[in-house]
C-alpha atoms as a PDB file:
ATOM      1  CA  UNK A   1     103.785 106.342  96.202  1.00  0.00           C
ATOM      2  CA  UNK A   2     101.405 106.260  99.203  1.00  0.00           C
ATOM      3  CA  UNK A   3      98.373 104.365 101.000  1.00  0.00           C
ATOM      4  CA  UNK A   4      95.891 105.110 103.494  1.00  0.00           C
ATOM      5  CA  UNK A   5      94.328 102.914 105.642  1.00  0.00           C
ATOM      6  CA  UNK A   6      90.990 104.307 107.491  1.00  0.00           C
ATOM      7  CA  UNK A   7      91.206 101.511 110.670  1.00  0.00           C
ATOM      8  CA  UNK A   8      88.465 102.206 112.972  1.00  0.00           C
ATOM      9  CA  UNK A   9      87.734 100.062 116.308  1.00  0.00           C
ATOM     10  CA  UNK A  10      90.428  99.025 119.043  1.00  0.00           C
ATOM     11  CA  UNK A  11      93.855  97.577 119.623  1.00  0.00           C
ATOM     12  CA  UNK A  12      92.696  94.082 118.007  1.00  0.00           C
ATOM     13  CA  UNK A  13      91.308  95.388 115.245  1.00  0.00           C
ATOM     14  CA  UNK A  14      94.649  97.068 114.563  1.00  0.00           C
ATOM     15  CA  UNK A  15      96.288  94.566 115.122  1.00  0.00           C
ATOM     16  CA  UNK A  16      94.357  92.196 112.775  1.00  0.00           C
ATOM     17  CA  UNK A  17      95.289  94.578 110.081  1.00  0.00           C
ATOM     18  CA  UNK A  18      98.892  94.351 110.244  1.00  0.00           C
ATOM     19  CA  UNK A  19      99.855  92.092 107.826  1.00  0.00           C
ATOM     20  CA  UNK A  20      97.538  93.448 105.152  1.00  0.00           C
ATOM     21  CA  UNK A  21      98.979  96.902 105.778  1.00  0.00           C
ATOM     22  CA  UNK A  22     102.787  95.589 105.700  1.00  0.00           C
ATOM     23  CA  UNK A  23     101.877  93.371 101.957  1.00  0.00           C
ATOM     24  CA  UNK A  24     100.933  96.532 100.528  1.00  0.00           C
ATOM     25  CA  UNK A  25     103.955  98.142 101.794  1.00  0.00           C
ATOM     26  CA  UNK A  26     106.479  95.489 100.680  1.00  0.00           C
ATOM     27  CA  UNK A  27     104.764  94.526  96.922  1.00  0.00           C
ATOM     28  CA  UNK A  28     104.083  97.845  95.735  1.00  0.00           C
ATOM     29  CA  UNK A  29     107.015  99.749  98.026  1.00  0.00           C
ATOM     30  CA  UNK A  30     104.410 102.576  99.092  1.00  0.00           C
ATOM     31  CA  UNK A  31     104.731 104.768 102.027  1.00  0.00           C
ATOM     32  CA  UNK A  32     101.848 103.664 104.699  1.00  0.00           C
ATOM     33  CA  UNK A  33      99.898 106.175 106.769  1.00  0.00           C
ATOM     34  CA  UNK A  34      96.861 105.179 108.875  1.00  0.00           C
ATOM     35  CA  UNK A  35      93.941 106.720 110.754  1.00  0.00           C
ATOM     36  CA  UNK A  36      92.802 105.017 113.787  1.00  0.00           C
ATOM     37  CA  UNK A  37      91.654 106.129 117.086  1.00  0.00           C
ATOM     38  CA  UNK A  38      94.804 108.069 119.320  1.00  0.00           C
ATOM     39  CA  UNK A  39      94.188 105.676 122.026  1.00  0.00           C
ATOM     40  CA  UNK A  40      95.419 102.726 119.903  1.00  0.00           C
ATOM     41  CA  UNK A  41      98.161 104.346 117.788  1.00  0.00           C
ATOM     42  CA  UNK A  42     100.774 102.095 119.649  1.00  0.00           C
ATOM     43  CA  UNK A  43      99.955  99.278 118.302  1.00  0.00           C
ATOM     44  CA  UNK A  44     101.616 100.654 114.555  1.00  0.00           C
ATOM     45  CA  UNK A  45     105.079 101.142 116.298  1.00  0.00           C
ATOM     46  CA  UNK A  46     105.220  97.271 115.819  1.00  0.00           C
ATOM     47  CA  UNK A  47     105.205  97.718 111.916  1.00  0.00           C
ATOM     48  CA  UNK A  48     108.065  99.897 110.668  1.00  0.00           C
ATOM     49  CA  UNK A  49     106.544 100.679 107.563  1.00  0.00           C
ATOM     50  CA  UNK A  50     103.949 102.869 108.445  1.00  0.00           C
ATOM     51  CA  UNK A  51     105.281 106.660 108.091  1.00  0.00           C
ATOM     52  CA  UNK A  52     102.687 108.342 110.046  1.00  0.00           C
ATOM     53  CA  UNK A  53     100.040 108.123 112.116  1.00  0.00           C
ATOM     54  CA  UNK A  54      96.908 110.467 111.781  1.00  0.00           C
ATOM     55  CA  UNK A  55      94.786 110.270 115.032  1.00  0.00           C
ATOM     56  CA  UNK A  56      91.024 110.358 114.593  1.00  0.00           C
ATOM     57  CA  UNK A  57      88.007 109.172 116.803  1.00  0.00           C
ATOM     58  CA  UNK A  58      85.991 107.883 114.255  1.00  0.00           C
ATOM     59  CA  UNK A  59      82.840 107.454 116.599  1.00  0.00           C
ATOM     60  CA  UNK A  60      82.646 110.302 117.338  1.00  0.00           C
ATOM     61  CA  UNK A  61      84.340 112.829 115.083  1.00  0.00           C
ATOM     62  CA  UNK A  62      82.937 116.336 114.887  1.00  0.00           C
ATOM     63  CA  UNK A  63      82.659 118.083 111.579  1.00  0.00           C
ATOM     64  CA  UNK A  64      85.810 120.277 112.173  1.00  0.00           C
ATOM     65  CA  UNK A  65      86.999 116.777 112.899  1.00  0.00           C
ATOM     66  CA  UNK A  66      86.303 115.294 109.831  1.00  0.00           C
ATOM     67  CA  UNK A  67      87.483 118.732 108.289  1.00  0.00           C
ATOM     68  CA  UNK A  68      91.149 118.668 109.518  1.00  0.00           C
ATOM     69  CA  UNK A  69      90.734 114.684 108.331  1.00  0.00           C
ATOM     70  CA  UNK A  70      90.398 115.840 104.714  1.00  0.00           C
ATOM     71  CA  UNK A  71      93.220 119.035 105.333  1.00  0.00           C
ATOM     72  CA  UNK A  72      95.493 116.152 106.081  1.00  0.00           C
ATOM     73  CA  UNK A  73      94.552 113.054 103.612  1.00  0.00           C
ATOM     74  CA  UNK A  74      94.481 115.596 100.755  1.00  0.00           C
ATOM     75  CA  UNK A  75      97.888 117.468 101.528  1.00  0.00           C
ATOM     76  CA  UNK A  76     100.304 114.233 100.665  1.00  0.00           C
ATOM     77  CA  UNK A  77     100.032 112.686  97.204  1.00  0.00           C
ATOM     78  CA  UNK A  78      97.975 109.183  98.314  1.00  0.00           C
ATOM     79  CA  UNK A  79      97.693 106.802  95.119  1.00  0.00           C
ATOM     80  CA  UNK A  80      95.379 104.314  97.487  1.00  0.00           C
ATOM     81  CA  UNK A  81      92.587 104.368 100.395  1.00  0.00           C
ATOM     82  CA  UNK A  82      91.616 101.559 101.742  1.00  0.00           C
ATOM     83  CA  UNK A  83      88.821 102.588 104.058  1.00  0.00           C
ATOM     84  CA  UNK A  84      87.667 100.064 107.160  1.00  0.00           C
ATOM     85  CA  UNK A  85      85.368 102.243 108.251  1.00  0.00           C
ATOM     86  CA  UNK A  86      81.621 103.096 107.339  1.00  0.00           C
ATOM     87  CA  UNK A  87      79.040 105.937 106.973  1.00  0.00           C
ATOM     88  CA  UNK A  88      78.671 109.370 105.155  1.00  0.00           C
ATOM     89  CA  UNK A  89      81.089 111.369 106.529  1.00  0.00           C
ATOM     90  CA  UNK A  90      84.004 109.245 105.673  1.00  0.00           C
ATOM     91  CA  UNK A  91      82.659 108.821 102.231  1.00  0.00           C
ATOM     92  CA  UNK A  92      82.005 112.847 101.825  1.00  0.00           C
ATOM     93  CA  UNK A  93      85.855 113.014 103.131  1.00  0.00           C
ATOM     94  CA  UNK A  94      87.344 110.234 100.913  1.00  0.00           C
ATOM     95  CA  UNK A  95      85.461 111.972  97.782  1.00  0.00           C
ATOM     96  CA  UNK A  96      86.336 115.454  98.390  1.00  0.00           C
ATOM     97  CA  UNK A  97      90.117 113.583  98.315  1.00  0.00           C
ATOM     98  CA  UNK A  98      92.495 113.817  95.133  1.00  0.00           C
ATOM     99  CA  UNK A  99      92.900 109.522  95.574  1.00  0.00           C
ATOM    100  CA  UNK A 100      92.345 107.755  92.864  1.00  0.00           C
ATOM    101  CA  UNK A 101      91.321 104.235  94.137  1.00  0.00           C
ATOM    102  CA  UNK A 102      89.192 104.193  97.254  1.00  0.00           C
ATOM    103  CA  UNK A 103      88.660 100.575  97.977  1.00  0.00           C
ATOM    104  CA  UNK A 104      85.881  99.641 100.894  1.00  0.00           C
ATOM    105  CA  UNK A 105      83.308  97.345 101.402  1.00  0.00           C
ATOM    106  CA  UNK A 106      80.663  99.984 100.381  1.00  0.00           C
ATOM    107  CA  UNK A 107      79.861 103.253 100.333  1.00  0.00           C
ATOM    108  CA  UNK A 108      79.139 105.819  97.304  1.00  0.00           C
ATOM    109  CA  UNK A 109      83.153 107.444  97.515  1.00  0.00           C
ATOM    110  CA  UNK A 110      84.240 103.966  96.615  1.00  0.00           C
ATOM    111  CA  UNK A 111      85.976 103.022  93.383  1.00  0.00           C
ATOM    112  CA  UNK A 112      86.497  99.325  94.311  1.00  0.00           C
ATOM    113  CA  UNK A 113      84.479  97.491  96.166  1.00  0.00           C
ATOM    114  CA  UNK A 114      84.882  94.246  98.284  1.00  0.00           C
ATOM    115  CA  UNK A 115      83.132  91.621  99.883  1.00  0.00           C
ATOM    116  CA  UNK A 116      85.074  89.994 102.472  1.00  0.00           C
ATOM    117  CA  UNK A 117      84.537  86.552 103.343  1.00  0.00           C
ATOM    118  CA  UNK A 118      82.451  85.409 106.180  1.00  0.00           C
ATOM    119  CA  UNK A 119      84.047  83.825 108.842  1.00  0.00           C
ATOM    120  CA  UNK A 120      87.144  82.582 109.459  1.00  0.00           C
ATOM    121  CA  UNK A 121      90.946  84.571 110.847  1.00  0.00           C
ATOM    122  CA  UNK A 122      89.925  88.403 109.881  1.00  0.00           C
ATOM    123  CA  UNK A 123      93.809  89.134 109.337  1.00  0.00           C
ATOM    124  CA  UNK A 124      93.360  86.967 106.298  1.00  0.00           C
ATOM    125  CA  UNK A 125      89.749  88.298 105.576  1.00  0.00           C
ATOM    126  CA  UNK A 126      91.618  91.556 104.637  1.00  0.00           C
ATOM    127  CA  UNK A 127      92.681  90.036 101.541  1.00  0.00           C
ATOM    128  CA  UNK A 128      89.330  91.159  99.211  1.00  0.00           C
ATOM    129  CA  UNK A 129      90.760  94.583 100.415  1.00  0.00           C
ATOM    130  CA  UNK A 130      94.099  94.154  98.643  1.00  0.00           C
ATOM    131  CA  UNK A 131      92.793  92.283  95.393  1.00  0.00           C
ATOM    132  CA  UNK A 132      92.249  95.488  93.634  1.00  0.00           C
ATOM    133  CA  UNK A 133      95.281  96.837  93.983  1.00  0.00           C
ATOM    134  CA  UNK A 134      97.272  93.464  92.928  1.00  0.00           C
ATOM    135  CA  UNK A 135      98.663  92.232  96.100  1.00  0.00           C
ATOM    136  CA  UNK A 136      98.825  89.045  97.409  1.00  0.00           C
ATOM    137  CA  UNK A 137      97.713  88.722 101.457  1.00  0.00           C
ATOM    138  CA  UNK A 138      98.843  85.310 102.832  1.00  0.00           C
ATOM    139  CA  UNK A 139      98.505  86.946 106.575  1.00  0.00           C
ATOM    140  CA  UNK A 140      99.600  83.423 108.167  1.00  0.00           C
ATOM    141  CA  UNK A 141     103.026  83.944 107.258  1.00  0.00           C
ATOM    142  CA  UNK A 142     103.560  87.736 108.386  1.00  0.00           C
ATOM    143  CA  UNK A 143     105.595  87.793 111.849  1.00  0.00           C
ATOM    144  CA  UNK A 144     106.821  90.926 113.659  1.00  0.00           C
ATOM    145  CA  UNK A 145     110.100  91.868 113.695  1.00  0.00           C
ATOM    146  CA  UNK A 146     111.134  92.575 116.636  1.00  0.00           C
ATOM    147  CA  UNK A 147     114.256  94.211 118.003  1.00  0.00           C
ATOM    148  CA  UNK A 148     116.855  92.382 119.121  1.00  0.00           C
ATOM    149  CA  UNK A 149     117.214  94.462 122.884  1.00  0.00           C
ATOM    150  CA  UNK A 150     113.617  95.004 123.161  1.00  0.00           C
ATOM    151  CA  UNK A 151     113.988  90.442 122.839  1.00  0.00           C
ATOM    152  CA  UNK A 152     116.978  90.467 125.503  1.00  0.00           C
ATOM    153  CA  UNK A 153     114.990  92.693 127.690  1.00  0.00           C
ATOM    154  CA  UNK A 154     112.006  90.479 127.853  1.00  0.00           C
ATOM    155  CA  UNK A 155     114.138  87.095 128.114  1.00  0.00           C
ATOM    156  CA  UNK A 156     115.954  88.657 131.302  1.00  0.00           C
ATOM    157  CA  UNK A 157     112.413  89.441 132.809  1.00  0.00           C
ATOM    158  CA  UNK A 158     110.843  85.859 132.306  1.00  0.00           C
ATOM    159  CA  UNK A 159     111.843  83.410 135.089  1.00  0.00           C
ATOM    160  CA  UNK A 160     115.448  82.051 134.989  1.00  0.00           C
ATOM    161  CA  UNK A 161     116.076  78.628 134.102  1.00  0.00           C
ATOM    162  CA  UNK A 162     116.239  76.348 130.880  1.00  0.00           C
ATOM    163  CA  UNK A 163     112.998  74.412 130.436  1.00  0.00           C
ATOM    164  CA  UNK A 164     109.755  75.704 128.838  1.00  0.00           C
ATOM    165  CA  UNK A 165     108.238  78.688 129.185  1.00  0.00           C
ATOM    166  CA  UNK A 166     104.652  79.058 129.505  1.00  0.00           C
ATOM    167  CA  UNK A 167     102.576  82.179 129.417  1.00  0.00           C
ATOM    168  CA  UNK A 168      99.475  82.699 130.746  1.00  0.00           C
ATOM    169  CA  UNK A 169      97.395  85.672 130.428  1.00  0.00           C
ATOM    170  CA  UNK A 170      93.862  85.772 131.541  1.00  0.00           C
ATOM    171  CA  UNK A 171      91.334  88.206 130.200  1.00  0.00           C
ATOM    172  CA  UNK A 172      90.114  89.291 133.510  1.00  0.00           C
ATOM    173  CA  UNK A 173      86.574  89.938 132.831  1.00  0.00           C
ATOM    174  CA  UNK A 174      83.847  88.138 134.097  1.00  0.00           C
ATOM    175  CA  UNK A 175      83.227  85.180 132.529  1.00  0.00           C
ATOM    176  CA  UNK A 176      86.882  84.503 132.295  1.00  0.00           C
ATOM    177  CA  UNK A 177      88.097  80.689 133.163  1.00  0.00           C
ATOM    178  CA  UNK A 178      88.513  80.500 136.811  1.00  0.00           C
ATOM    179  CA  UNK A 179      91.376  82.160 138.915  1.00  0.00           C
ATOM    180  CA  UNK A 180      92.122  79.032 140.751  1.00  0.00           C
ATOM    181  CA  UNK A 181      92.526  77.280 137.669  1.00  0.00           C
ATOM    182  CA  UNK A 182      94.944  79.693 136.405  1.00  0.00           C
ATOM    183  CA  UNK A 183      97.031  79.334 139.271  1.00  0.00           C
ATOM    184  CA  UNK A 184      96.696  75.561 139.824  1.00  0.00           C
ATOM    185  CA  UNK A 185      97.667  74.871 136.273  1.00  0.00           C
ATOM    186  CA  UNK A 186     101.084  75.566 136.191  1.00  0.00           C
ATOM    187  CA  UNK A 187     101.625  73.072 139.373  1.00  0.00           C
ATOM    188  CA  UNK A 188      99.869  70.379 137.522  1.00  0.00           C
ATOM    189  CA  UNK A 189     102.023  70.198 134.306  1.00  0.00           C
ATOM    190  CA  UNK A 190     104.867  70.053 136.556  1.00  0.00           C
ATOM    191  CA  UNK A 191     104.075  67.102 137.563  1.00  0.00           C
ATOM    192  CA  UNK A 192     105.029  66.050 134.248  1.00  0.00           C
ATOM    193  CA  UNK A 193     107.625  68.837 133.239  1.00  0.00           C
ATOM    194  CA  UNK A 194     109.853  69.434 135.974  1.00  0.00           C
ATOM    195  CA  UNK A 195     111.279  72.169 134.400  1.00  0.00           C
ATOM    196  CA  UNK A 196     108.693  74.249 133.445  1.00  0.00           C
ATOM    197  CA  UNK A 197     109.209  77.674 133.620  1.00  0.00           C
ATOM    198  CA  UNK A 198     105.708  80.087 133.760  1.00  0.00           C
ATOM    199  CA  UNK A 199     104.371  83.352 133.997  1.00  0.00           C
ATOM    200  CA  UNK A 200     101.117  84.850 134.731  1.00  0.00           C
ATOM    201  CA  UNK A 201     100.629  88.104 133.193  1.00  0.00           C
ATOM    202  CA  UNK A 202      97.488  90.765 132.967  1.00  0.00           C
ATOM    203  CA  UNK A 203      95.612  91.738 129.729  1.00  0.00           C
ATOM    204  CA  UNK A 204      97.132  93.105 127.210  1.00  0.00           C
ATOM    205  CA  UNK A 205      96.797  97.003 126.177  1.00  0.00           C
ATOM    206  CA  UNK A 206      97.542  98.854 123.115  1.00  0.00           C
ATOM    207  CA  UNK A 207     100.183 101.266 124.845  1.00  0.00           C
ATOM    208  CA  UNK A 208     102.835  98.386 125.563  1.00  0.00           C
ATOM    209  CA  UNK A 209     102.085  96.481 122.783  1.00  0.00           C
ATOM    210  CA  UNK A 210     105.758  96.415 122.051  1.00  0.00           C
ATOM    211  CA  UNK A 211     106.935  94.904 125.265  1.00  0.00           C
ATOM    212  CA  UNK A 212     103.575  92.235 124.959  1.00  0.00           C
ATOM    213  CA  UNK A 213     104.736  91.027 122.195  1.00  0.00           C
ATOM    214  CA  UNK A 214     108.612  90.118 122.825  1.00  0.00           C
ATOM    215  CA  UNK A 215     107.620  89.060 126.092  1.00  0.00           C
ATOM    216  CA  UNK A 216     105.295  86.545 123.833  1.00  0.00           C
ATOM    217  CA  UNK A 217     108.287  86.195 121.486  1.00  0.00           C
ATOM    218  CA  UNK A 218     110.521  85.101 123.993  1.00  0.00           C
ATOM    219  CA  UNK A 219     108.017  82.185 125.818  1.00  0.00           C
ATOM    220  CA  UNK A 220     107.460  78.613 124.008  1.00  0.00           C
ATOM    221  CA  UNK A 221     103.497  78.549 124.484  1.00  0.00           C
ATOM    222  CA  UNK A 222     100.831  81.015 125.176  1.00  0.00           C
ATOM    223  CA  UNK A 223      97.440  79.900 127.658  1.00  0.00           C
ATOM    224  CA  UNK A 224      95.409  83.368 127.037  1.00  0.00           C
ATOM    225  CA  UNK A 225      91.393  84.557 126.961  1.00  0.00           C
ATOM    226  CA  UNK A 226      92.680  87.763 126.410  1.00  0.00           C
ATOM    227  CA  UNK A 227      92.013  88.932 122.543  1.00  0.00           C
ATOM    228  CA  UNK A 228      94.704  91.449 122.116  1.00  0.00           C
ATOM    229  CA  UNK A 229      97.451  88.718 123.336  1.00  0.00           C
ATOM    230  CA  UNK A 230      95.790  85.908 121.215  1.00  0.00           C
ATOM    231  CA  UNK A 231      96.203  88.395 118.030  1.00  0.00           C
ATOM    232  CA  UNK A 232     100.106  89.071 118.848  1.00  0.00           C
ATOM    233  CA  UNK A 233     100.895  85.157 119.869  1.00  0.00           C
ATOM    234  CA  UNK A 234      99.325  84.602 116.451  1.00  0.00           C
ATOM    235  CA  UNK A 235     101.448  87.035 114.845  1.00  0.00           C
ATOM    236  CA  UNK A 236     104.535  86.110 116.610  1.00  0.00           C
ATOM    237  CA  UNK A 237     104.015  82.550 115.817  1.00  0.00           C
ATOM    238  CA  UNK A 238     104.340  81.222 119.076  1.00  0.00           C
ATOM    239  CA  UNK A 239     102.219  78.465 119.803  1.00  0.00           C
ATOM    240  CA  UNK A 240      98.938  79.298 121.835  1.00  0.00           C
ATOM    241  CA  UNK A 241      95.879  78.260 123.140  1.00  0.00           C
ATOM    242  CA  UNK A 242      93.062  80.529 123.115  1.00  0.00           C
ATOM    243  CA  UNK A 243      90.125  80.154 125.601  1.00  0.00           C
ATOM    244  CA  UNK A 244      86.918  81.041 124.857  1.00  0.00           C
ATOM    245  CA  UNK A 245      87.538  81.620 121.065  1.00  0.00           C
ATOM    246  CA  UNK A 246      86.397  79.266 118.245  1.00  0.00           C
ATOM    247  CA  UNK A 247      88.854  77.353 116.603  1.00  0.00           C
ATOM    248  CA  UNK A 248      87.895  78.291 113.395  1.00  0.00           C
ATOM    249  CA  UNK A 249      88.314  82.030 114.130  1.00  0.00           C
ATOM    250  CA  UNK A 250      91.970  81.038 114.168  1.00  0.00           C
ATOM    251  CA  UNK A 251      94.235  80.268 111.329  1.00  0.00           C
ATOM    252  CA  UNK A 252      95.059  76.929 110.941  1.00  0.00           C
ATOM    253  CA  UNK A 253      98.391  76.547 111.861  1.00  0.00           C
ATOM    254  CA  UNK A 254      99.967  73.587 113.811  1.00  0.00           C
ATOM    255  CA  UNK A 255     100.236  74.829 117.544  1.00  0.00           C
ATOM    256  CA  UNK A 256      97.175  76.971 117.737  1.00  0.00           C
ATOM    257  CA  UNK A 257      93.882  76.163 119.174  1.00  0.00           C
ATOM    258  CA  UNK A 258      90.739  77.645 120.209  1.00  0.00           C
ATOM    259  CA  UNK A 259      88.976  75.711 122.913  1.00  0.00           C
ATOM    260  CA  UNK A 260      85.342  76.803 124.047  1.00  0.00           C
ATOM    261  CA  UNK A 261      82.431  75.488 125.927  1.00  0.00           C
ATOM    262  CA  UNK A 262      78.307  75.602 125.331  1.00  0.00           C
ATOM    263  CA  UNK A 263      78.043  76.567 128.617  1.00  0.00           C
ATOM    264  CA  UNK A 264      81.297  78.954 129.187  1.00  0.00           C
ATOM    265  CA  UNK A 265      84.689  78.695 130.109  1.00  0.00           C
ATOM    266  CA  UNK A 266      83.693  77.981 133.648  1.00  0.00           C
ATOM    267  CA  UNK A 267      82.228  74.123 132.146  1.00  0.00           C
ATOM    268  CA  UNK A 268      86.556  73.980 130.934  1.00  0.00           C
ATOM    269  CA  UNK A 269      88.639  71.923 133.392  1.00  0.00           C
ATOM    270  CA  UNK A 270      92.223  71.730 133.950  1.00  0.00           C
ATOM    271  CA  UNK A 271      92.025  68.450 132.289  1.00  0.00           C
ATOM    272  CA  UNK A 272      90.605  69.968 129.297  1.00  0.00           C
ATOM    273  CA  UNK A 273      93.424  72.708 128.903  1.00  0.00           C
ATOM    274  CA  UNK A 274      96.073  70.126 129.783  1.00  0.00           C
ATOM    275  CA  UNK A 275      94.998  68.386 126.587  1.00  0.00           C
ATOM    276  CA  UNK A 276      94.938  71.507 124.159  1.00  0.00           C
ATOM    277  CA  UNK A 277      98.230  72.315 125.594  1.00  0.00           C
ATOM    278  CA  UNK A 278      99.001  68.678 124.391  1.00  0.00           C
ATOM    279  CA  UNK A 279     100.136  67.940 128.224  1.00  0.00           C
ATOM    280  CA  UNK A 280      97.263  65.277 129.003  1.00  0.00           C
END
């Protein structure tokens, strides 16, 4: 038995589907394949389950495109679709299909349709997307499994010692909460916690998703504006702060926060991180 998932958009949005994608696999047992965009295929080497990957710009997919999309969703036997995407062309492809349910939000090739819920952590929104098919989504408690050298690797490259670890990782962009502060912070919770171990990392990207997320794995708390390192500290279940992102985009899980400001991150000082961190 077999699913496809139709995941447009980028490495979050992957991401955010990964513990919808791994329910179906474990309560029903099917074989997983998804379509997504090549540049963001990486991010499905963290989830086991899936069997294949079938590459596909969906923004901006030719008709031969779309074509060789059909050749290779109709050649396996798939049971389920359970389509992310929107427009004609995916619904001309999912109907010209031999699958039997074709659940989406909309869309005239759909045999189940779903309203997600507005607001709130959109790992958990995928739920609607399951109901049809019988399976249960309680996305808060998926964690990756992760392997056990890819964990040693990434505890031998943090820096040595036996207190905390804390990882930062800022976005980058503009916008972003001061560099200074980034680099001050560290100094000022030492104050505190002598032995403090930290790390200040880049963004996050879909091709070394893998090594992200045990290097996430392996640290005590996560300081990050960057989305793609919020999403695997969240499924990691490491504790985290996330700048710039509304608390209630978040689950609510003891640990993780989302800490904003009217006026931007620059209005956010150290003070104010200290105490989301619970360090104040």
């Amino acid at each position: 038995m077999r699913a496809l998932f139709l995941i447009p958009g980028d490495a979050v949005d992957q991401l955010q589907a990964l513990p919808a994608v791994a329910a179906v696999a474990q309560q029903l047992n099917f074989s997983i394949q998804v379509a997504c965009a090549p540049a963001v295929a990486g991010i499905w080497g963290l989830l086991p389950a899936v069997e294949k990957l079938i590459p596909f710009n969906f923004t901006d997919a030719s008709l031969a495109d779309w074509a060789n999309l059909l050749g290779s969703v109709r050649e396996p036997d798939f049971q389920v679709s359970i389509n992310l995407a929107s427009g004609r062309q995916v619904d001309l492809m999912l109907s010209m299909s031999h699958i039997a349910t074709r659940i989406a939000r909309g869309g005239f090739s759909a045999t189940a349709k779903v309203t997600p819920p507005q607001g709130g952590w959109a790992s958990q929104a995928l739920a609607a997307y399951l109901q049809p098919i019988g399976v249960r989504l309680d996305a808060e408690a998926f964690r990756l499994s992760l392997a056990k050298p890819l964990l040693d690797q990434a505890h031998s490259s943090l820096p040595p010692g036996d207190g905390p670890m804390l990882l930062l990782v800022p976005a980058g962009v503009p916008g972003d909460w001061p560099t200074n502060h980034w680099q001050q912070l560290p100094q000022r919770i030492q104050t505190n916690v002598p032995a403090l171990r930290s790390l200040e990392l880049g963004p996050a990207d879909g091709a070394h998703a893998l090594q992200r997320a045990a290097l996430i794995a392996a640290s005590d708390v996560v300081l990050t504006s960057d989305p793609l390192t919020e999403e695997l500290a969240l499924l990691c279940g490491v504790p985290m702060v996330a700048l710039g992102r509304d608390h209630d985009s978040l689950p609510q899980r003891t640990g993780v926060k989302g800490l904003t400001a009217a006026s931007g991150l620059d209005a956010l000082t150290p003070d104010d991180v200290l105490a989301a961190l619970g360090l104040a």
